[in-house]
Every structure is written in structure tokens, then in C-alpha cells.
Protein backbone atom coordinates (compact mmCIF):
# COMPACT_ATOMS: atom_id res chain seq x y z
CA UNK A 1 187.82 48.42 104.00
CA UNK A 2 189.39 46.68 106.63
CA UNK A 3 193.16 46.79 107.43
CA UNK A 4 195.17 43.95 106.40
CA UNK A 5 197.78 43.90 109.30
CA UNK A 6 197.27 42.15 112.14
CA UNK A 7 199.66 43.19 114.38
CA UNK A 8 199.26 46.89 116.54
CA UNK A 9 203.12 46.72 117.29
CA UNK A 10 203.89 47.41 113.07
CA UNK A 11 205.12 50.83 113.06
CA UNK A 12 203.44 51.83 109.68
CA UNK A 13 200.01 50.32 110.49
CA UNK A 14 198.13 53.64 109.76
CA UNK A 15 199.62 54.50 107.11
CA UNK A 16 197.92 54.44 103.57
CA UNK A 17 200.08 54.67 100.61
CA UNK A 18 198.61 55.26 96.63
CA UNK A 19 201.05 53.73 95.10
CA UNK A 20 201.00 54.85 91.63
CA UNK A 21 204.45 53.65 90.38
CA UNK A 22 204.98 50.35 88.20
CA UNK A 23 207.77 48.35 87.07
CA UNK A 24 210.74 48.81 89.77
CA UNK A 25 212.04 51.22 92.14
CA UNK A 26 208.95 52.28 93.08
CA UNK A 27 206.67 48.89 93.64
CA UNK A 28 210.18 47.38 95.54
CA UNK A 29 209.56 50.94 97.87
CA UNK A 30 205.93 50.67 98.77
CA UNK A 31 206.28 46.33 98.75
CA UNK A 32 209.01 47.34 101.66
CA UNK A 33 206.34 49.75 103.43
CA UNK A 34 203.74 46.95 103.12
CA UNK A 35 205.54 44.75 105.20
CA UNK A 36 205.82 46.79 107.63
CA UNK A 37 202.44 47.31 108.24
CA UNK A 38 201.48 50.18 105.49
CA UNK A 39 197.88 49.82 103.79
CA UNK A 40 199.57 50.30 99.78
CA UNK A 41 196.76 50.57 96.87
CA UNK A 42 198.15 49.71 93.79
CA UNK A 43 196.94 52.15 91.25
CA UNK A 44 197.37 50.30 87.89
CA UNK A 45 196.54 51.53 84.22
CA UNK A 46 193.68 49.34 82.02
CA UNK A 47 196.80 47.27 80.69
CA UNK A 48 198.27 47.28 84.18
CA UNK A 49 202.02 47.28 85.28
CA UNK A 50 204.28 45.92 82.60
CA UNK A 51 206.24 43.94 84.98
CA UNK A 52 202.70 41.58 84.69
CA UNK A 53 203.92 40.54 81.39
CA UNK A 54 207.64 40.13 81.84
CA UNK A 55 207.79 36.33 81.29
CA UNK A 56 209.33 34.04 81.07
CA UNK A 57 209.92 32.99 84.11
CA UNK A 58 206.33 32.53 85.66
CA UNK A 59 204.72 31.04 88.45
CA UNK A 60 202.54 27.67 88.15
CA UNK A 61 199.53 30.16 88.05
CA UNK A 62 200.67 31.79 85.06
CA UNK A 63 201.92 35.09 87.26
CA UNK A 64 205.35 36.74 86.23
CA UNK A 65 207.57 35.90 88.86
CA UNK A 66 209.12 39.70 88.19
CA UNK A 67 205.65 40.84 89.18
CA UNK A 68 205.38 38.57 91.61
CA UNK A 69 208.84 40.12 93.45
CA UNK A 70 208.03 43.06 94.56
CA UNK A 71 204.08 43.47 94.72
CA UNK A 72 203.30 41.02 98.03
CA UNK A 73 200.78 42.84 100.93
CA UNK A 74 199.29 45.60 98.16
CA UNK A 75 195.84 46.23 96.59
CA UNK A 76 195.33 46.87 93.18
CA UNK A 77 193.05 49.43 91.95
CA UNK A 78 192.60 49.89 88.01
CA UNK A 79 192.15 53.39 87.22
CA UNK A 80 192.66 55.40 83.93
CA UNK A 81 192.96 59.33 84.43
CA UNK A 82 192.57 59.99 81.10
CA UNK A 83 188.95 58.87 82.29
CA UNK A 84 186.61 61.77 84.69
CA UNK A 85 185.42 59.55 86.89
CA UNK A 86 188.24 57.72 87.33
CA UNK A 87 190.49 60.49 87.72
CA UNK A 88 187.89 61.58 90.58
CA UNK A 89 188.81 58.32 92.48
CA UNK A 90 192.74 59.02 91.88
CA UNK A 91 192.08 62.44 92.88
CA UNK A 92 189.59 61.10 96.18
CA UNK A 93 192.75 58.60 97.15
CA UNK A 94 195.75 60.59 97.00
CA UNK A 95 193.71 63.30 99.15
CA UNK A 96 193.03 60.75 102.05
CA UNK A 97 196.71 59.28 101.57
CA UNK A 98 199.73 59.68 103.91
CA UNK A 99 201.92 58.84 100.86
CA UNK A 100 201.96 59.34 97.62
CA UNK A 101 204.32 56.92 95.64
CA UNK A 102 204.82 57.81 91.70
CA UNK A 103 207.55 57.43 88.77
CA UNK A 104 205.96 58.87 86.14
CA UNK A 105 208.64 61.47 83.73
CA UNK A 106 208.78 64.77 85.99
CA UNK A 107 205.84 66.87 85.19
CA UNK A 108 203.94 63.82 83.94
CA UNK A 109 200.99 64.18 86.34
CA UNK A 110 200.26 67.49 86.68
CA UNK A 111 197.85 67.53 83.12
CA UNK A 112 196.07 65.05 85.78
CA UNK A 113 195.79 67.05 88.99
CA UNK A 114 198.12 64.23 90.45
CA UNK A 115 201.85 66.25 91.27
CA UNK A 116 202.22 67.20 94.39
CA UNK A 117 201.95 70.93 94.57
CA UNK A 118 198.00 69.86 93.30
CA UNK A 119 197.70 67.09 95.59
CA UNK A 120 199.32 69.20 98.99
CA UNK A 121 196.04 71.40 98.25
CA UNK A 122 193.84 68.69 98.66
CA UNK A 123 195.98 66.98 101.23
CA UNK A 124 198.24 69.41 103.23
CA UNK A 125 200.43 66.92 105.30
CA UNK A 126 201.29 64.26 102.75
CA UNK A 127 204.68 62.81 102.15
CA UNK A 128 205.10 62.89 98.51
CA UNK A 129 208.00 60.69 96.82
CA UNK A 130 208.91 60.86 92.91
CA UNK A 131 211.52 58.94 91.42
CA UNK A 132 212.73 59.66 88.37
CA UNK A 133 215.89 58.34 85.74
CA UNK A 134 218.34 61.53 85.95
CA UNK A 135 215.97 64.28 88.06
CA UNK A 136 214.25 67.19 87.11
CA UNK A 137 215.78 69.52 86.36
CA UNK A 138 218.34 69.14 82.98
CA UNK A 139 217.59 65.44 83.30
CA UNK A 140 213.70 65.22 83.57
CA UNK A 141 212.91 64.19 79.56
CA UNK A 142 215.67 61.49 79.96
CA UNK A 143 213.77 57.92 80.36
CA UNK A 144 214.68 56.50 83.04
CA UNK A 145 215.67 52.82 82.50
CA UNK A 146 218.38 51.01 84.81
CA UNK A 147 220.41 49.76 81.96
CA UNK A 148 220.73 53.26 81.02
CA UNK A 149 221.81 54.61 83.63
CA UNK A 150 224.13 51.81 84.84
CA UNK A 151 226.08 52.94 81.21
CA UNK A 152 225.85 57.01 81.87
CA UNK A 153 227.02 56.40 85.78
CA UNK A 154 230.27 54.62 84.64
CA UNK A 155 228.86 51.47 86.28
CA UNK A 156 229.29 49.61 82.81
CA UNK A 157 232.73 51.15 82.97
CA UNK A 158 233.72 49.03 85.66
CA UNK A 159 232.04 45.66 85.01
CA UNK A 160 234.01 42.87 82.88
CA UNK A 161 237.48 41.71 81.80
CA UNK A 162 240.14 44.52 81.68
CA UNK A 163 239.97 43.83 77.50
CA UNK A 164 236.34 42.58 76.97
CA UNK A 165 233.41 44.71 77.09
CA UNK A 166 231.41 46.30 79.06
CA UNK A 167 228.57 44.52 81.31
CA UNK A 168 225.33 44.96 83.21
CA UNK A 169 225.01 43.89 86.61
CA UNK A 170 223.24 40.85 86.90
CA UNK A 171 220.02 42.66 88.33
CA UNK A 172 218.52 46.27 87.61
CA UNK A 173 220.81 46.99 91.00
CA UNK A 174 220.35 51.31 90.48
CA UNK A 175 216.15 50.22 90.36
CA UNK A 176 216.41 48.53 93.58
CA UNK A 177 219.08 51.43 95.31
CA UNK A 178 216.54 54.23 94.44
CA UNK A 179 213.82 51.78 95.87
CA UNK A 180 215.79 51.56 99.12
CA UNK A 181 216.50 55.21 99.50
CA UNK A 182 213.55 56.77 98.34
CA UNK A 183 211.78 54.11 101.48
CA UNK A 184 214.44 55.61 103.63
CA UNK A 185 213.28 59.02 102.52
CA UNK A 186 209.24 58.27 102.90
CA UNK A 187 210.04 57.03 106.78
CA UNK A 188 212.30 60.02 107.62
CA UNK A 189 209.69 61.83 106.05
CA UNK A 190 206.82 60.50 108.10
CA UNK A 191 208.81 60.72 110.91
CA UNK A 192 209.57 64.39 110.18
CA UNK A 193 205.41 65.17 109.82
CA UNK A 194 205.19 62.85 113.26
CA UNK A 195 206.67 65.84 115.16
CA UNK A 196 206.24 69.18 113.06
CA UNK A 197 202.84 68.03 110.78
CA UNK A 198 204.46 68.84 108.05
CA UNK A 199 204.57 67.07 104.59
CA UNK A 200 206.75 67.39 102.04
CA UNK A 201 208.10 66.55 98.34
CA UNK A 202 210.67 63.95 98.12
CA UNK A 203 212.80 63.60 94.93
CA UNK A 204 215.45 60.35 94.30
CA UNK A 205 216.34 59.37 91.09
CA UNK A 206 218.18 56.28 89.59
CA UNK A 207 221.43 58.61 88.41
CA UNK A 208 221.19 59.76 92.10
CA UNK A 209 221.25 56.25 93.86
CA UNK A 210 224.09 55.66 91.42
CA UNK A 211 226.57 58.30 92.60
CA UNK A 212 226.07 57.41 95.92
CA UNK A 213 225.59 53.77 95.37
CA UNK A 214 229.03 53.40 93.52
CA UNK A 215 230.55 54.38 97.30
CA UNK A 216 234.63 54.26 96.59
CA UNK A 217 234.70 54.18 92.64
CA UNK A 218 232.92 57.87 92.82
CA UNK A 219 235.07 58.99 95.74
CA UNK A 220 238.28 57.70 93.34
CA UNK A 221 236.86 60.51 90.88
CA UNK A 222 235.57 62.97 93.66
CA UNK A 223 238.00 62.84 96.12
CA UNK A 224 241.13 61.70 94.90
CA UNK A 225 240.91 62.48 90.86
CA UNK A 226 241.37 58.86 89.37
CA UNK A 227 238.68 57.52 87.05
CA UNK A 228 238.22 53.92 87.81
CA UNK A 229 238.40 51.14 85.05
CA UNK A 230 237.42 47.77 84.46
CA UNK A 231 239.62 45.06 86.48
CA UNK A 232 237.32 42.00 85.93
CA UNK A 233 237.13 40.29 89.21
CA UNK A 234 239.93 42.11 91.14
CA UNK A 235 239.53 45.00 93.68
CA UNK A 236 241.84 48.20 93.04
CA UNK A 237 242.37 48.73 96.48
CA UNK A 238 242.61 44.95 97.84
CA UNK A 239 244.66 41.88 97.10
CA UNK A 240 243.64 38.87 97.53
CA UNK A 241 239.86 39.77 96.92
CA UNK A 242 238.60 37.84 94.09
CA UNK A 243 238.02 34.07 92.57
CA UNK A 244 241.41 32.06 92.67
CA UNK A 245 241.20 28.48 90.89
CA UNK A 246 241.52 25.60 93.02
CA UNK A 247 241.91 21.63 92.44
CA UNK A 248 237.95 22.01 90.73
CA UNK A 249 236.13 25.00 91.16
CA UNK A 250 237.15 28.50 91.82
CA UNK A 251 236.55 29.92 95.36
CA UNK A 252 236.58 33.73 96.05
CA UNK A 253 238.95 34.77 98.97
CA UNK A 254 239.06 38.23 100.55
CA UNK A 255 242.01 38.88 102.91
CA UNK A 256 240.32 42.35 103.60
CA UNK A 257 243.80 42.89 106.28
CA UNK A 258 247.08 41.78 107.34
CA UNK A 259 245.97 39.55 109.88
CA UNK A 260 243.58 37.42 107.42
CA UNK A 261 246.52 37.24 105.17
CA UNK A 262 248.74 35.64 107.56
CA UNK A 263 245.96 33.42 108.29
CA UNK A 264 245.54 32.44 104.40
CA UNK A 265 248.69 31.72 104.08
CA UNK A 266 249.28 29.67 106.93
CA UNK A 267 246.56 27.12 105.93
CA UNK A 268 248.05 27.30 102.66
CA UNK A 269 251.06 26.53 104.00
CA UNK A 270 253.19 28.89 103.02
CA UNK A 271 253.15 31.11 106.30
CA UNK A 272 256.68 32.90 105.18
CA UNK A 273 254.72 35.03 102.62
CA UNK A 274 253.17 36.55 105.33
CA UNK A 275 256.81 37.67 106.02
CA UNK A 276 258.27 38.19 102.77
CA UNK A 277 258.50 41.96 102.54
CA UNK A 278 257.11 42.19 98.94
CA UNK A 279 253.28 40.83 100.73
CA UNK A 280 253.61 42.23 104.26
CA UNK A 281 251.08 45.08 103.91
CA UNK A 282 247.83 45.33 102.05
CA UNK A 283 249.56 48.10 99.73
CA UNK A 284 252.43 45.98 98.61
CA UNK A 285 250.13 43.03 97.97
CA UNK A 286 247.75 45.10 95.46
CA UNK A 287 250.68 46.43 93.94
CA UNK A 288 252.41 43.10 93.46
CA UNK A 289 249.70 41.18 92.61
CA UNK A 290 250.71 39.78 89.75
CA UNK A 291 253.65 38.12 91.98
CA UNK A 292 251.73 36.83 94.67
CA UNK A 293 248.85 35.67 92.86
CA UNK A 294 250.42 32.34 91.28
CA UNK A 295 252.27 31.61 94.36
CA UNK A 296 248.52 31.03 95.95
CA UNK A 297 246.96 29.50 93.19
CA UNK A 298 249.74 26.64 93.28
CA UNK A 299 248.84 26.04 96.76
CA UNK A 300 245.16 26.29 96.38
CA UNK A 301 245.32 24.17 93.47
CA UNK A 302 246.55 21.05 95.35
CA UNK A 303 242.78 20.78 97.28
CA UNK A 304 239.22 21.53 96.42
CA UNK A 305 237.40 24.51 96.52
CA UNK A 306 234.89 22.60 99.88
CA UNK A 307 238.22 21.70 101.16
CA UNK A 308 239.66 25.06 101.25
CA UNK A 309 236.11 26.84 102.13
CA UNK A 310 236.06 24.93 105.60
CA UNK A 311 239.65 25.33 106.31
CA UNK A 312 239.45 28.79 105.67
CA UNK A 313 236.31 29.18 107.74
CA UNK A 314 237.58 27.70 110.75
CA UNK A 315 240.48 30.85 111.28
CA UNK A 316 238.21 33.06 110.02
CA UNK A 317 239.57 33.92 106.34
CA UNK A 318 236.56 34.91 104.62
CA UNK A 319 235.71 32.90 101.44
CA UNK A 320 232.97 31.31 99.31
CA UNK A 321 232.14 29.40 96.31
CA UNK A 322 230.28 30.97 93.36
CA UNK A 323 226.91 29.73 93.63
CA UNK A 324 223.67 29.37 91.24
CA UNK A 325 220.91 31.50 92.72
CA UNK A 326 219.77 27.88 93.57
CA UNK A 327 222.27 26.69 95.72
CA UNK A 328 222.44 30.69 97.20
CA UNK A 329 218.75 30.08 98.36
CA UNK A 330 219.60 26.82 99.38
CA UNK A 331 222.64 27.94 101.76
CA UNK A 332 220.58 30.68 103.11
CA UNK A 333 218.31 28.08 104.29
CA UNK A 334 221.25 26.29 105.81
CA UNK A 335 222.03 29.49 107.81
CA UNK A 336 218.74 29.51 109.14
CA UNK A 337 218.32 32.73 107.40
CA UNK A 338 214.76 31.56 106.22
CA UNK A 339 215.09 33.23 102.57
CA UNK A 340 211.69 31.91 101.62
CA UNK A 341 208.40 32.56 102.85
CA UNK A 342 204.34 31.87 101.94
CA UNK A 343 202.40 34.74 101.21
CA UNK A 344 199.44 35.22 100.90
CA UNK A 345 196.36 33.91 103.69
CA UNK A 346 196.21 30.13 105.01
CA UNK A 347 195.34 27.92 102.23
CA UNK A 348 195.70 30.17 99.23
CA UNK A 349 199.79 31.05 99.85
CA UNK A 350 202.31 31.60 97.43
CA UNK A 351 206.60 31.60 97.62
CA UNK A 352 207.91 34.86 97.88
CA UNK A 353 211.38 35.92 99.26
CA UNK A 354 211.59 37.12 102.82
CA UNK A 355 211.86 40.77 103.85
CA UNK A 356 215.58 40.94 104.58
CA UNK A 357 215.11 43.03 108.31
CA UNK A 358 214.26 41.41 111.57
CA UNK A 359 212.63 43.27 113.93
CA UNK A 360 213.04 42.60 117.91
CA UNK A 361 209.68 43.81 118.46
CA UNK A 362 207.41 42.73 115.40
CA UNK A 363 207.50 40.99 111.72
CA UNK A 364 206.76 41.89 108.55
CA UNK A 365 203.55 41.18 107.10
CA UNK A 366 203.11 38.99 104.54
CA UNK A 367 199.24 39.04 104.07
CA UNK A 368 198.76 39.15 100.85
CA UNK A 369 199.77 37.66 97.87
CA UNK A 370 200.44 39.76 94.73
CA UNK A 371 197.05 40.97 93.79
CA UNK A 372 195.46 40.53 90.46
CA UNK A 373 194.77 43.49 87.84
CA UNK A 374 192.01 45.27 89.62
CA UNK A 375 191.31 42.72 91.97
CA UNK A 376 190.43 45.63 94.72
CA UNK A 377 188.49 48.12 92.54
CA UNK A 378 185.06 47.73 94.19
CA UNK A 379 186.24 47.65 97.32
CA UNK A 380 188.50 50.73 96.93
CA UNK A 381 186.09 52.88 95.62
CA UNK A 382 183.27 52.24 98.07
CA UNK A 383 185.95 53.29 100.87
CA UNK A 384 186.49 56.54 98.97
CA UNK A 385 183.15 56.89 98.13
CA UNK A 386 181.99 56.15 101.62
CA UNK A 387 181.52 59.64 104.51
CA UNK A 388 184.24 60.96 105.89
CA UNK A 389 183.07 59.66 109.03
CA UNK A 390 183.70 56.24 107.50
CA UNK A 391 187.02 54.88 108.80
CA UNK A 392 189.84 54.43 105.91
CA UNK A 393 191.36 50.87 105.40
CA UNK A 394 193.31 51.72 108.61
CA UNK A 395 193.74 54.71 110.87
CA UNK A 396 196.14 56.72 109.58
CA UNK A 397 196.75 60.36 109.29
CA UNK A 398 195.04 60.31 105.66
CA UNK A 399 191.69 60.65 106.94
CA UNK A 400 191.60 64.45 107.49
């Protein structure tokens, strides 16, 4: 099987990944290692990953767009291990693997010959990573859905009006933090075995990511022994730092320090608030404001939201409208930010959304499109099937 990448200077070309996680945290992980040059083989059940059927919204081909997300640069293998022969391939790939990739409940695989103290027999250096809901230990029965644990971690808590109820995030944000840290864990991982040979067990969970991922709200419980409540759009630390209504639309403004405030309020126009003892430090202007707040909406109410975004912008007073996702995509391709990219090879590409990291000295990959169920099988299993003399889909430290 021949490597996908096409470019010696990605650092993880090399590296194969069985990828036998579905849904979230774990596809966004081993997408992210794809574009950076891993070979990832998607190991799918018969009724494949359930993000597949998560419509609407879908694609003019009929493909989820959820799927679609985070699956670019991967092959799919179908394989069901409550099947011999198939659980011979899954036992054949994660023993040529650098990384192992799974979110199955803790425990789940080892009926299958598929947890890692099994699979470090078979395959002494690999860098196994399971990701889990709550952990496992006390926590490893819990299922592990983001909605869950964005109520358990106090998340919810935190998100609406002070007197309305409690809200989601807008995406399964704890999903995509253990995604991100359990990537960061696979690299320092590989970068550990790199200079000792050793591999080892990785564990992140979604109740994990959230405790760190909630940054100052935990530390107000950890560190200073206040439990954090719901404030709508306002910060509990930082005034101004949320929407304020203008002549049409509201426009968020974060004075993040002194100096920005005396900026605000000198386009404003009203530069002696910057003065006024009651606003002249970032503690006196949380604390009072319910004061200070209607003195700048009645300024910001005689102009338009665009007006007040480019006057704002030009002292550096950081501000922005609330977009649609549309018009977010759209101003990211004002910024030259490229957002959106084809995937997939000439001819046959589809949309997908840009790996957020540029690299000096190479670019993310963007080979392949999200693979159909099983669309790799045959090819797969001849690899595995093939000598051990035969070369792997690339050269990495799998083939022992």
C-alpha cells in the first residue's frame, strides 16, 4: 500500500495509526495526525461510524457533513471482531501500528485481544491512546457523551441568562478539547519512544479536558473557593467584555485593560470616564458595572455597529460583530486566513475546513477525501497479509 503523503519534510510521515475510534474526540485526533503526514486506517464496524448518518446537513453527494469534518486523509477498513478472521486483521494491524487510537468504554476491548496491555505483547513500542467520558477508574461505566459531561463539569452552570436556564455550547466543545489533548499526548508520546523506544498507555477523558479546559472558572473553585454562576454574556472578572447594543446591531467590546478603556472611551467621546474614579481600574469597572454600562450604550447607540467596529479598530480596542458561521467563514477569507480548502485528489475534491496550524517548513496534507464505508478493505488486508519483508503503507516504526 503506498503512502499517501507526498511530502518527506511531514514530521509524521512514517507513522501508521489504527484508528479504531468513531464519532468525535477520537476521529478529530487521528484527522489532526493525518494532516500531518500520519498513514490513519479507519477501522469501522459493518454499520460503520454513526457520525455517517448524522444528517441533516449533508453534502451534494449525500455524505454527512459531521462525517465529513473530521475524517479527511484516512482509510477505512470495515472489520467486525466479533468475527475470527476479522479480528485476525484487527489483531495483524494494531501489531504493525505506531498508534493505536480507541474510545471504546474502558475495558471494552480486552474480550477482543485489542487493550493495550494485549496489544504491547504483540507490539512492544506502541503509543496507545484511550479516551474515555469520566476515566477508568470510578468513572469507566459512565457513557461518555459531551452533553453529559458539559452538565456534570458545571459547564451548563455557566452558560445562559443569570435567570434562564442552563445551555450547551454551541458545539460538542469537551469532544473536540479531549481530541486536541489526547493529539498532544500521541506526539509527546512518539516523541518520548523517538529517544528511549519506549511505548506507552495514554489515558484523556472528556471530564478531564473539562477541568482543565474550563481554565479560570475551575481555578475560581480550586484556587480561590468561589463557585462560578451563570452571568449570560458578561465576564466576572472583566468589564466591558461582552455585546453592548448600538444604533442596529449589537457589537461585542473587550477593554481587556486600562489603556483600551481610555481608548473606548475616547472614540466614544466621553474620554472623562476614563478619569472618573468610579471606572479608573479594571476592578472598579466590574464592580460598577451596572453604572458604567448605560453610560456606553448611550454613546454607542448614536452610530452603527460597522461604524463603531472600524473606529474601534483603528486605536486598537478590540471588538466584533456577532456573525452567522457564514459571514465567520466569509471574514476569515477576508483575512486571508484561507478557512476553506479541497480535499481530496485533482478532479475528484471536496470542501473541507483548513487545518488551523501553519507550518514554516511544510503543509498539511489534504489527500484524501473522507473515505467511504470500507472503501480500503482489500487493499488493507493484502498489506497485512503481505511478508514482513513487504513495506507497510509507509515506513514507520510499525513494521517490526
Amino acid at each position: 500500500m503506498a503512502p499517501t503523503g507526498t511530502s518527506p519534510a511531514r514530521p509524521l510521515n512514517g507513522i501508521v495509526v489504527a484508528d479504531l475510534s468513531r464519532v468525535l474526540a477520537g476521529p478529530y485526533a487521528t484527522m489532526l495526525l493525518a494532516d500531518m503526514g500520519a498513514e490513519v486506517i479507519k477501522v469501522e464496524s459493518p454499520g460503520g461510524d454513526d457520525t455517517r448518518s448524522w444528517i441533516p446537513p449533508v453534502r451534494e453527494d449525500g455524505v454527512s457533513t459531521y462525517y465529513a469534518a473530521i475524517n479527511r486523509n484516512k482509510k477505512s477498513i470495515v472489520l467486525d471482531f466479533k468475527n475470527d478472521d476479522d479480528l485476525t486483521v484487527a489483531h495483524a494491524l494494531t501489531g504493525r501500528a505506531d498508534v493505536v487510537v480507541e474510545n471504546f468504554k474502558p475495558g471494552g476491548l480486552r474480550r477482543f485481544g485489542l487493550d493495550y496491555d494485549t496489544v504491547k505483547e504483540r507490539n512492544e513500542a506502541i503509543v496507545y491512546c484511550s479516551i474515555s467520558g469520566f476515566g477508568s477508574a470510578e468513572g469507566a461505566s459512565l457513557p461518555g457523551y459531551d452533553l453529559i459531561v458539559q452538565a456534570m463539569s458545571g459547564l451548563m452552570s455557566l452558560t445562559g441568562d443569570p435567570d434562564g436556564p442552563a445551555y450547551r455550547a454551541g458545539i460538542s466543545v469537551f469532544d473536540v478539547m479531549a481530541g486536541l489533548h489526547s493529539t498532544i499526548g500521541i506526539l509527546a508520546a512518539l516523541a518520548h519512544r523517538s529517544a528511549t523506544g519506549e511505548g506507552q498507555h495514554i489515558e484523556t477523558s472528556l471530564l478531564a479536558s473539562a477541568m482543565s479546559g474550563l481554565v479560570n472558572q475551575t481555578s475560581a473553585y480550586v484556587a480561590g473557593g468561589v463557585t462560578p454562576h451563570r452571568m449570560g454574556n458578561a465576564h466576572p472578572s472583566l468589564f466591558p467584555y461582552e455585546p453592548l447594543p448600538t444604533a442596529d446591531n449589537d457589537l461585542i467590546i473587550t477593554a481587556g485593560n486600562d489603556a483600551q478603556f481610555r481608548k473606548l472611551v475616547g472614540v466614544l467621546g466621553v474620554p472623562e470616564l476614563a478619569d472618573d474614579p468610579r471606572f479608573a481600574k479594571n476592578e472598579d469597572r466590574t464592580e460598577r458595572r451596572e453604572e458604567l454600562r448605560p453610560l456606553l450604550v448611550e454613546r454607542l447607540r448614536t452610530e452603527s455597529a460597522t461604524h463603531w467596529f472600524d473606529k474601534l479598530n483603528e486605536v486598537g480596542v478590540p471588538n466584533g460583530p456577532i456573525n452567522t458561521i457564514a459571514q465567520g467563514v466569509q471574514y476569515a477569507e477576508k483575512l486571508g486566513l484561507e478557512p476553506v480548502v479541497q480535499v481530496g485528489p485533482p478532479g475528484a475534491t471536496v470542501p473541507g475546513v483548513r487545518n488551523p496550524i501553519t507550518f514554516s517548513g511544510f503543509a498539511p496534507r489534504y489527500d484524501l477525501a473522507p473515505p467511504t464505508l470500507g472503501q480500503d478493505s482489500d487493499e488493507v488486508r493484502a498489506w497485512l497479509s503481505a511478508a514482513t519483508t513487504t513495506a507497510p503503507p509507509t515506513t514507520g516504526q510499525g513494521q517490526r
